[in-house]
C-alpha atoms as a PDB file:
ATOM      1  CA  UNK A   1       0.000   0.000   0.000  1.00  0.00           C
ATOM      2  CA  UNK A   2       1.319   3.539  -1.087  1.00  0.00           C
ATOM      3  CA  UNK A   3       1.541   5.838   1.533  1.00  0.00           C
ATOM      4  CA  UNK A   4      -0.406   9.025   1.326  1.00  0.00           C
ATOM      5  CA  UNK A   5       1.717  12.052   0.487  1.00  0.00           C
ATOM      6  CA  UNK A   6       0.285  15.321   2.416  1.00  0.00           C
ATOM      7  CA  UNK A   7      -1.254  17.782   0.528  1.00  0.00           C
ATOM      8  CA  UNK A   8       1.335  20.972  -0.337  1.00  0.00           C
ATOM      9  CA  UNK A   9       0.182  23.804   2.097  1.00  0.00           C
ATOM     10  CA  UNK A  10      -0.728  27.490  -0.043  1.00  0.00           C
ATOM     11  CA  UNK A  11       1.487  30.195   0.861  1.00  0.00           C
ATOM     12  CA  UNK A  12      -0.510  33.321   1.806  1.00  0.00           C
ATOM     13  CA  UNK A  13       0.211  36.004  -0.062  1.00  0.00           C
ATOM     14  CA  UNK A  14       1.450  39.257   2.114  1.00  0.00           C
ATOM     15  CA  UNK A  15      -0.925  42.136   1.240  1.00  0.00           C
ATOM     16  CA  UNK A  16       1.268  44.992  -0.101  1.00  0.00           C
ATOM     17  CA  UNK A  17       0.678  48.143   2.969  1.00  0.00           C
ATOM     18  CA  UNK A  18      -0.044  50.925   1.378  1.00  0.00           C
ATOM     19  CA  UNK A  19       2.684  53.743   2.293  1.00  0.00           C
ATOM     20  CA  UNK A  20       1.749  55.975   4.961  1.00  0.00           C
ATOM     21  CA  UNK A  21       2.617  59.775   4.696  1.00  0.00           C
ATOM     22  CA  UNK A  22       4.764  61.279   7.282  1.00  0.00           C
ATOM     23  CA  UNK A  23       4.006  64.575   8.059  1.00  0.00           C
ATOM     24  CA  UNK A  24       7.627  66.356   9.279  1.00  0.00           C
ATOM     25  CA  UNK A  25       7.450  67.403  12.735  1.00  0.00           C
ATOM     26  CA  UNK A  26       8.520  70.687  13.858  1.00  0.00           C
ATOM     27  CA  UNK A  27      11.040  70.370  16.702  1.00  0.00           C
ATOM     28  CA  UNK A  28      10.008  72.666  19.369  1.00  0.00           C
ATOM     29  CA  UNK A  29      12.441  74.440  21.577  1.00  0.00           C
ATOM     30  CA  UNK A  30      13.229  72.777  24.447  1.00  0.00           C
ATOM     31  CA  UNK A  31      13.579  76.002  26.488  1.00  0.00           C
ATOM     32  CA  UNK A  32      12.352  79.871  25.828  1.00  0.00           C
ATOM     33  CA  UNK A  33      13.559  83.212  26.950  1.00  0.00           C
ATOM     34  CA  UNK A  34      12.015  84.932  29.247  1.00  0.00           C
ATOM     35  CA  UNK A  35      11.047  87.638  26.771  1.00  0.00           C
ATOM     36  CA  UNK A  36       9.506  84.994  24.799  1.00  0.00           C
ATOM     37  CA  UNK A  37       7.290  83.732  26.989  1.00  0.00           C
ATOM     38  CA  UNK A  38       6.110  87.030  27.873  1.00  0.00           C
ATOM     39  CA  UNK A  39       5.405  87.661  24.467  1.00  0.00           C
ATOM     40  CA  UNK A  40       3.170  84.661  23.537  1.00  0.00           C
ATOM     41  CA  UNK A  41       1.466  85.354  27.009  1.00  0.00           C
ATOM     42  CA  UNK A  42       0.613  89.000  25.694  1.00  0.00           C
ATOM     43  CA  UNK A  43      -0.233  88.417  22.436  1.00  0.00           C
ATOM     44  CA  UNK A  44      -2.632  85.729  23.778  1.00  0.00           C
ATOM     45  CA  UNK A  45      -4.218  87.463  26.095  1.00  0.00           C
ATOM     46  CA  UNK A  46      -4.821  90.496  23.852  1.00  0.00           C
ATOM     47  CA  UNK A  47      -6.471  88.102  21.507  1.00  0.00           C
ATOM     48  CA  UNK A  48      -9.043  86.573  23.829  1.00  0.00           C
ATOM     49  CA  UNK A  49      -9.824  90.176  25.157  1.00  0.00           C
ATOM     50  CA  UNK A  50     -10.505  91.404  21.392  1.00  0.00           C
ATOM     51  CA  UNK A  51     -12.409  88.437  20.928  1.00  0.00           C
ATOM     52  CA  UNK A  52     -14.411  89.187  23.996  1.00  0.00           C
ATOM     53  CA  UNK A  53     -15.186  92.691  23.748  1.00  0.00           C
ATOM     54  CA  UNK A  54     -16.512  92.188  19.914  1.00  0.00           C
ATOM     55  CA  UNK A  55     -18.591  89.580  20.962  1.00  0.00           C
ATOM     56  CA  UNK A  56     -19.642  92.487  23.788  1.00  0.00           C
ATOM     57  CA  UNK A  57     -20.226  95.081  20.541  1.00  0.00           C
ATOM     58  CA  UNK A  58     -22.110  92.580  18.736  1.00  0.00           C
ATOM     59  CA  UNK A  59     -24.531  92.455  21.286  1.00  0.00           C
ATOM     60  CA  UNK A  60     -24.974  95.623  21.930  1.00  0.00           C
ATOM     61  CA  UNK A  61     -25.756  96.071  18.998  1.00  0.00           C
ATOM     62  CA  UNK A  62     -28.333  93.712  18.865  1.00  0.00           C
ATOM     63  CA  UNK A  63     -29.923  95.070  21.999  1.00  0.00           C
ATOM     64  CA  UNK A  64     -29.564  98.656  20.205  1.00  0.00           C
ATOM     65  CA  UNK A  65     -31.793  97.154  17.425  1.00  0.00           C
ATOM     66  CA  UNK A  66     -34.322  95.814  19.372  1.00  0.00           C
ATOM     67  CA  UNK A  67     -34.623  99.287  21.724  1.00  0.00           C
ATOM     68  CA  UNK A  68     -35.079 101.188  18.497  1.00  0.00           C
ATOM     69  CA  UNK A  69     -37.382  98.886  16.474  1.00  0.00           C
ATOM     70  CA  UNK A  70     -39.722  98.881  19.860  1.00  0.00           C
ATOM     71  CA  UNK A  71     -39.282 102.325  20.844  1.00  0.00           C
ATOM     72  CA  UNK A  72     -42.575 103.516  22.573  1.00  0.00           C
ATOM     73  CA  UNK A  73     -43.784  99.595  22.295  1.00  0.00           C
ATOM     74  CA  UNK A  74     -46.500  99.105  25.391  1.00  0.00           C
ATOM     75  CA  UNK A  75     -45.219  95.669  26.334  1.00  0.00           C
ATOM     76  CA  UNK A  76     -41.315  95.837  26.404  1.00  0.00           C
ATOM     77  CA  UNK A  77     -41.430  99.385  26.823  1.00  0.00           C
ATOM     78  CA  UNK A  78     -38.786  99.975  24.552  1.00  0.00           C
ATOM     79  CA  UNK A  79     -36.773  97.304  25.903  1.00  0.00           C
ATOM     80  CA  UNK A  80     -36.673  94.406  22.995  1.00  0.00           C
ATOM     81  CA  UNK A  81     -37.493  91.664  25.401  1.00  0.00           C
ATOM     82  CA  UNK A  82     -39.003  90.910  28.555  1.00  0.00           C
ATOM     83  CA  UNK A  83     -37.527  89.714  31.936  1.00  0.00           C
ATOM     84  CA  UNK A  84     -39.744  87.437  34.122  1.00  0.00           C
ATOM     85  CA  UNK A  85     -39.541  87.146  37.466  1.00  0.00           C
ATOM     86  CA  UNK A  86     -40.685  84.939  39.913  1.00  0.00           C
ATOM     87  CA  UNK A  87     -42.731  84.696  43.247  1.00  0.00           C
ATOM     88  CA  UNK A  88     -39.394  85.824  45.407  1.00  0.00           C
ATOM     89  CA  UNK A  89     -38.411  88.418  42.741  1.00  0.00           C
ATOM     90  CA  UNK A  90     -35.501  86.641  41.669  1.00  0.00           C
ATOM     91  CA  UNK A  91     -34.962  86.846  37.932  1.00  0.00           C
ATOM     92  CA  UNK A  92     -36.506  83.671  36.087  1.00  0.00           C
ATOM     93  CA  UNK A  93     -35.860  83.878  32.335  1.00  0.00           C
ATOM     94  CA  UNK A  94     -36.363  86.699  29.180  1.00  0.00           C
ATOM     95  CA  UNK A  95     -37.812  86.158  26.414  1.00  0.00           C
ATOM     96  CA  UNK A  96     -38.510  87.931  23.122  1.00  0.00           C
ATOM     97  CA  UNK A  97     -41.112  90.800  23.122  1.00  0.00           C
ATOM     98  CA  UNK A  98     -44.109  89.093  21.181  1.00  0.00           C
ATOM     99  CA  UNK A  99     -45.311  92.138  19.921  1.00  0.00           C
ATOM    100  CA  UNK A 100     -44.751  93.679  16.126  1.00  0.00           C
ATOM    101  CA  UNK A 101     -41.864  96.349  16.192  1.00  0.00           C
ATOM    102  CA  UNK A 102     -42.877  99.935  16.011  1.00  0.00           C
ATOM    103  CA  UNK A 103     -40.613 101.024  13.166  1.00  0.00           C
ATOM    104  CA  UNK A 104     -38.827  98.797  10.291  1.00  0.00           C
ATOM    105  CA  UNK A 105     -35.349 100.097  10.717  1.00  0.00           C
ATOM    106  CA  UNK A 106     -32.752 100.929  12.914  1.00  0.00           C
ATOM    107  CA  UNK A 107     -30.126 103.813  11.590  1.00  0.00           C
ATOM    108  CA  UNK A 108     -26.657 102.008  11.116  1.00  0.00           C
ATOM    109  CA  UNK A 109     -24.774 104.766  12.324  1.00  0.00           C
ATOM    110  CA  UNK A 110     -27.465 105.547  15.422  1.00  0.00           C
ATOM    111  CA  UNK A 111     -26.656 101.613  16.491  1.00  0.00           C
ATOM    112  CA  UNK A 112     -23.165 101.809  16.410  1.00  0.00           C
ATOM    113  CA  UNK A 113     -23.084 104.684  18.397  1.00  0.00           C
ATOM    114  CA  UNK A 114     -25.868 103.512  20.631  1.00  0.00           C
ATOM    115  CA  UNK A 115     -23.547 100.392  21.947  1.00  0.00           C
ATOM    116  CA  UNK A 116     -20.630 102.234  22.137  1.00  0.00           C
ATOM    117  CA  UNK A 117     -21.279 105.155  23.942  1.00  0.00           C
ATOM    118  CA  UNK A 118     -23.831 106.232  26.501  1.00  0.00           C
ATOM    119  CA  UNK A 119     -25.126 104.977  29.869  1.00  0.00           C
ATOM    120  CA  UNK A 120     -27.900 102.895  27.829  1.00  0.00           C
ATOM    121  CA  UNK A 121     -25.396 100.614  26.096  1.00  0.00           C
ATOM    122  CA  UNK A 122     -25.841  97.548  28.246  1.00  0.00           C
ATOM    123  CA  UNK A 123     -29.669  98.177  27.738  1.00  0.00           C
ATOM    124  CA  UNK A 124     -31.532  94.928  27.092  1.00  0.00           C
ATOM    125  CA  UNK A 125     -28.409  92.727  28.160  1.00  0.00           C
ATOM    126  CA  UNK A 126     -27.738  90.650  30.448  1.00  0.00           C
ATOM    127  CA  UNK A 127     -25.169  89.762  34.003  1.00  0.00           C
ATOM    128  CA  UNK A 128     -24.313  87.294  36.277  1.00  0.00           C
ATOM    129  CA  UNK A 129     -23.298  87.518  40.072  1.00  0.00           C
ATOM    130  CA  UNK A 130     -21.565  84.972  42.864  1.00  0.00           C
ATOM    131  CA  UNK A 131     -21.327  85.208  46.208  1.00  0.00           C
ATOM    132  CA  UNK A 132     -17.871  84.537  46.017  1.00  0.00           C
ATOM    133  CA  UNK A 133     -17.772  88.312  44.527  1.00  0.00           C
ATOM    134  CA  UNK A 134     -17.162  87.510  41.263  1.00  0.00           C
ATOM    135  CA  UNK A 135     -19.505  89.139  39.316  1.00  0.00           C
ATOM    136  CA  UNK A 136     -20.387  90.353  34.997  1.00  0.00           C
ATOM    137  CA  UNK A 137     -21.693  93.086  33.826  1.00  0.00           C
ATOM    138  CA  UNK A 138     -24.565  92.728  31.557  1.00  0.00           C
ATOM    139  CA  UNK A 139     -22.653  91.819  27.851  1.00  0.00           C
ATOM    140  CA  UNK A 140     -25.166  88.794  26.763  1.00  0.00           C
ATOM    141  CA  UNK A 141     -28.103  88.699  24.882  1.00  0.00           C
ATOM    142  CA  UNK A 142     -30.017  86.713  27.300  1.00  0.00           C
ATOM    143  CA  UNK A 143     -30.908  84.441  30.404  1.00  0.00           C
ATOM    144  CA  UNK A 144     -29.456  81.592  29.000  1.00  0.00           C
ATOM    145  CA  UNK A 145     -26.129  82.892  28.122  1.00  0.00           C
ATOM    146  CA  UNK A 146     -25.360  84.486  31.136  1.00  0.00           C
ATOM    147  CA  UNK A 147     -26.241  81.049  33.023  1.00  0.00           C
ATOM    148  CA  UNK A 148     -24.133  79.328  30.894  1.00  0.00           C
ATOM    149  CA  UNK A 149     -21.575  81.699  31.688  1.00  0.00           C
ATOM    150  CA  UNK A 150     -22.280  81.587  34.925  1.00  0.00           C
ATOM    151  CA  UNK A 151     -22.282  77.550  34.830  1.00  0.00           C
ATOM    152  CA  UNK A 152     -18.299  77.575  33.978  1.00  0.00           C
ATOM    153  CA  UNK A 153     -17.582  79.754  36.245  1.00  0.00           C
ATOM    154  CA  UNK A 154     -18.461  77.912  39.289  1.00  0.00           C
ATOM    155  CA  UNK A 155     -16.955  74.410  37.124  1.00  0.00           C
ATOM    156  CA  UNK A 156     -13.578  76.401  37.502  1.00  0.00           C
ATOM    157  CA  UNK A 157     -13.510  78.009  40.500  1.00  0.00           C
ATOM    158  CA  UNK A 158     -15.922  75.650  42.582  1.00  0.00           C
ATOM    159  CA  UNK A 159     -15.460  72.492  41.429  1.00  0.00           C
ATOM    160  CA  UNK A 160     -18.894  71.991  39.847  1.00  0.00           C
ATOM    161  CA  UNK A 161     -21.098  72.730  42.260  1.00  0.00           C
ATOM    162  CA  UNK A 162     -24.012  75.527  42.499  1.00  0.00           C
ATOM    163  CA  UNK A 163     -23.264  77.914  44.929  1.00  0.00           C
ATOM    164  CA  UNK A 164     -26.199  80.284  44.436  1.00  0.00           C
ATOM    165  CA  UNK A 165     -25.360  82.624  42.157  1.00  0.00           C
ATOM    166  CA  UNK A 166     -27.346  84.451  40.159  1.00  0.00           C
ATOM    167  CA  UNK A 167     -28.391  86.498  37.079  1.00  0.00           C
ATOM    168  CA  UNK A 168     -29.626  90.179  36.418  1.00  0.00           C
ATOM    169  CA  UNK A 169     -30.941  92.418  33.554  1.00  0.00           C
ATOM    170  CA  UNK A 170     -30.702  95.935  32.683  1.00  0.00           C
ATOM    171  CA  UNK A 171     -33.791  97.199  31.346  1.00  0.00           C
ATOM    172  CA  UNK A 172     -34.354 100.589  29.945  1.00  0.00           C
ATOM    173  CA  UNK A 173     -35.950 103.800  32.300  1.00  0.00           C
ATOM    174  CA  UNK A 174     -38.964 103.689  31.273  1.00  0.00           C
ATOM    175  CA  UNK A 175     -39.642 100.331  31.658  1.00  0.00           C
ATOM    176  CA  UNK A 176     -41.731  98.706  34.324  1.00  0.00           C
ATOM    177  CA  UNK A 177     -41.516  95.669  36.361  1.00  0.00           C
ATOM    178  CA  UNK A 178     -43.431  93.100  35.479  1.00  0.00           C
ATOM    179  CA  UNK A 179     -46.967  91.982  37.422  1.00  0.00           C
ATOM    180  CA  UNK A 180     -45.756  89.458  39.767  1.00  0.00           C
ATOM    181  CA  UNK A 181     -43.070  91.585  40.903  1.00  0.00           C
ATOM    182  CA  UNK A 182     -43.737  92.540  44.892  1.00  0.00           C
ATOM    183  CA  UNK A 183     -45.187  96.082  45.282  1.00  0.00           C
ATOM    184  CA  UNK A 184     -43.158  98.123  47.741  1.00  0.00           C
ATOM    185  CA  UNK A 185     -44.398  98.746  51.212  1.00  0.00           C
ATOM    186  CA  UNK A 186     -47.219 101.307  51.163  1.00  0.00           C
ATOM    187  CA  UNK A 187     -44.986 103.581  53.958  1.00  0.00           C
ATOM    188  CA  UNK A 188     -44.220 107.415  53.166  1.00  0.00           C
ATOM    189  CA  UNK A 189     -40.600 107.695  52.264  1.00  0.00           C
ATOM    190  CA  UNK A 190     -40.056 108.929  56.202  1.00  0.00           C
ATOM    191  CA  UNK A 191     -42.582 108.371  58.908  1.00  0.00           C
ATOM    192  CA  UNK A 192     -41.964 110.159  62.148  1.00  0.00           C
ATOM    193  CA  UNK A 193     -42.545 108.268  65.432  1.00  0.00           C
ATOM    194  CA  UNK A 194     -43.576 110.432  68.575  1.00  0.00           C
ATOM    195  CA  UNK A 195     -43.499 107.919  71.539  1.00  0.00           C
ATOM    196  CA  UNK A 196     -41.450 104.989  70.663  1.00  0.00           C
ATOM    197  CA  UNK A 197     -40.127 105.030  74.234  1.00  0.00           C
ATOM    198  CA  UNK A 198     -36.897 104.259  73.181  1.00  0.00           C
ATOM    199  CA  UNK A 199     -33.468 106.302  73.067  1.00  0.00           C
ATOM    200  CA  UNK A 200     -31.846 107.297  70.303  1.00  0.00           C
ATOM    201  CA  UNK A 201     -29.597 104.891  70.306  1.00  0.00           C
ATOM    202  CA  UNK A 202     -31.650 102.083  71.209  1.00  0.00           C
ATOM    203  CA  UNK A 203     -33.782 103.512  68.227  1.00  0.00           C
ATOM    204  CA  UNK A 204     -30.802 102.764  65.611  1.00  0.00           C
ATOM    205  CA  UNK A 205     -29.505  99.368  67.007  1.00  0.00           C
ATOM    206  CA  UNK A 206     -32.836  98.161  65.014  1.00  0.00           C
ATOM    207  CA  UNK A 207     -31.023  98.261  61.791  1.00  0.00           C
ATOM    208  CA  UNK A 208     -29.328  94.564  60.573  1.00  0.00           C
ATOM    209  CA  UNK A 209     -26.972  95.639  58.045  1.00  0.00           C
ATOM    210  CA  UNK A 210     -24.909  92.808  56.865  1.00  0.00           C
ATOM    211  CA  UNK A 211     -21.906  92.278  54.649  1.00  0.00           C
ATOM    212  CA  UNK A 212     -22.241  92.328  51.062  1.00  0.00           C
ATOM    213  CA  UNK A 213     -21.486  88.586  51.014  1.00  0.00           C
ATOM    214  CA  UNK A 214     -23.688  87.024  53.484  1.00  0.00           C
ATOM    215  CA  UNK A 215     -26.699  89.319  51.716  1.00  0.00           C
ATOM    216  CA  UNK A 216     -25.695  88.013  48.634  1.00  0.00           C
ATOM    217  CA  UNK A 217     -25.390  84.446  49.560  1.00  0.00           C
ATOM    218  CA  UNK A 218     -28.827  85.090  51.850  1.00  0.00           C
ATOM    219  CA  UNK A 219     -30.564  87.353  49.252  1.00  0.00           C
ATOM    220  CA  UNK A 220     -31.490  90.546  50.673  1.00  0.00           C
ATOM    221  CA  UNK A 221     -30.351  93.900  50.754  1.00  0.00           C
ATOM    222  CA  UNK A 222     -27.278  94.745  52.913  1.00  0.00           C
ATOM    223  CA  UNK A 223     -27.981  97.833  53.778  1.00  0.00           C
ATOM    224  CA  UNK A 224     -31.419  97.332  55.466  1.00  0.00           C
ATOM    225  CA  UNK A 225     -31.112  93.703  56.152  1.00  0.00           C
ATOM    226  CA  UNK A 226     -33.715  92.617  53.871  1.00  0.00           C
ATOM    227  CA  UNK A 227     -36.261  94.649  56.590  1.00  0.00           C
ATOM    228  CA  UNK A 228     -36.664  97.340  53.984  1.00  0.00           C
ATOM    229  CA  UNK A 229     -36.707  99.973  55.762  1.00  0.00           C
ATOM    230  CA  UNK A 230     -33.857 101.928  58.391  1.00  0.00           C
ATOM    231  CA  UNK A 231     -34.568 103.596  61.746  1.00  0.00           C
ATOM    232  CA  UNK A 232     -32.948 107.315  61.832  1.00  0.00           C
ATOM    233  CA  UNK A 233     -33.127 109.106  64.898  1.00  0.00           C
ATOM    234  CA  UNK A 234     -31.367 112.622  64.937  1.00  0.00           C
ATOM    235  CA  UNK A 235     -31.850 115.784  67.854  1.00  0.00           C
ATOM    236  CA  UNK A 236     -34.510 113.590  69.192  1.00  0.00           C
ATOM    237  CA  UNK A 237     -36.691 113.002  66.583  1.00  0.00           C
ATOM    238  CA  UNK A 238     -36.799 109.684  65.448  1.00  0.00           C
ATOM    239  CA  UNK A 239     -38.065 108.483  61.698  1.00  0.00           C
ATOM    240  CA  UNK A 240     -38.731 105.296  59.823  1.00  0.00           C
ATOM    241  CA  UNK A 241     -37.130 105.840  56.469  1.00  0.00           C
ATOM    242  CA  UNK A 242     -37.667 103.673  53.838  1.00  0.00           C
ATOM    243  CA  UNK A 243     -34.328 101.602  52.531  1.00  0.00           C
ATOM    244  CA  UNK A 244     -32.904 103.639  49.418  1.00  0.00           C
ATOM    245  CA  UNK A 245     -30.717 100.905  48.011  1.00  0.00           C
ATOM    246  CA  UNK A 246     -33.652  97.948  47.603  1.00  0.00           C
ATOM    247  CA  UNK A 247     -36.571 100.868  47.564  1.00  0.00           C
ATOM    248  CA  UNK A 248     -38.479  99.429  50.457  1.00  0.00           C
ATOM    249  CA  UNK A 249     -38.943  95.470  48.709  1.00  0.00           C
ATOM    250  CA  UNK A 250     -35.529  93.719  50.928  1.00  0.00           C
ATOM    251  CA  UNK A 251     -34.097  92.444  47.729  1.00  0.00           C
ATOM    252  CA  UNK A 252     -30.719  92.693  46.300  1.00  0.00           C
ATOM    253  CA  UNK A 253     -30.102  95.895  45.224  1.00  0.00           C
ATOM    254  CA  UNK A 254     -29.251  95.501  41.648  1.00  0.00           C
ATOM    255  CA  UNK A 255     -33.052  93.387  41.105  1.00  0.00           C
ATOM    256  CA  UNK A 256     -34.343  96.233  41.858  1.00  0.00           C
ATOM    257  CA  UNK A 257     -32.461  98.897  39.841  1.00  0.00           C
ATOM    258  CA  UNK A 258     -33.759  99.991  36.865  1.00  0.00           C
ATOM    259  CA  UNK A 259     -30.761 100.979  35.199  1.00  0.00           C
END
């Protein structure tokens, strides 16, 4: 019997790689001068400020657009858009004025000017505040970008985590609060007391003032102590004056400014 031979075994055939395209790397300097590093530091820096501050411009501008398309407009009052509030009188939100803009057009050279120049330019925009002390003026369009804003600051600086800051809008002068804002005290701006029986000193240790950062972290007014209202005794005669810096309402001061 004829042994078996085994069968030949097929050589796989090496697929050809196709050649891969080296891109030349640029050797970096191991070490810089001094004068170098300050350099790239500058020029950086000035280029994230431009970038900033035309990003600020542009929306000015938009909020310039908005004040002069809805100039004299009953809802906004001549704002562009409308800030909510809630219950507390904490800001909630903005959104868009839903009614039709009183003019078609806004003067290209009256907008540039407009959000360049002039206590109104941060009209319609929006801030953000921390209690840490950290705080923006108001350079976005709305609620949402100044939370977001808001959002990375407290990623960097507090790890993540909400510490209860908080967001305000500038609205134009002749604009209102909304409805569900609280209505001031109905007080005169100073009521005299006759017989308190107190002294005059006992009369003015009724006033809390607090620091700026526990009001801010407790949200009331630092001057009065979120009371509203300060006790003034002078020669005698002592008064109940209402608080000028949160108008009688306890809040913050800047929820209640106007401009």
């Amino acid at each position: 019997m004829t042994t078996r031979k085994p069968a030949a075994r097929k050589k796989t055939t090496s697929t050809r790689r196709k050649p891969v395209k080296r891109t030349a790397s640029i050797p970096k300097p191991r070490t810089k001068k001094r004068s170098e590093k300050l350099a790239v530091w500058l020029a950086t820096t000035m280029a994230k400020q431009a970038a900033k501050h035309t990003e600020t411009v542009m929306s000015r501008k938009d909020a310039a657009i908005l004040r002069m398309t809805h100039e004299g407009c009953p809802k906004c009052h001549g704002n562009g858009q409308i800030f909510t509030k809630g219950n507390d009188g904490s800001f909630t939100g903005s959104k868009p004025c839903p009614a039709k803009p009183t003019k078609a057009k806004a003067g290209r050279m009256r907008v540039a000017i407009a959000a360049r120049f002039g206590a109104d330019k941060n009209t319609g925009l929006v801030g953000w505040t921390c209690p840490c002390g950290t705080k923006e003026k108001p350079r976005y369009r709305d609620a949402k970008e100044a939370t977001k804003a808001l959002r990375t600051h407290e990623r960097r600086k507090h790890g993540g985590k909400t510490v209860g800051g908080a967001w305000y809008g500038q609205v134009a002068e002749d604009a209102t609060p909304p409805t569900n804002t609280p209505a001031a005290p109905n007080e005169p701006v100073t009521k005299a007391v006759a017989d308190s029986g107190m002294t005059d000193q006992d009369w003015e240790k009724q006033n809390t003032p607090v620091t700026p950062a526990a009001a801010a972290k407790k949200g009331i007014c630092w001057c009065c102590g979120g009371q509203g209202r300060l006790f003034t005794a002078f020669g005698g005669e002592q008064a109940v004056v209402v608080c000028g810096f949160c108008r009688g309402t306890g809040k913050p001061a800047h929820e209640t400014a106007t401009a």
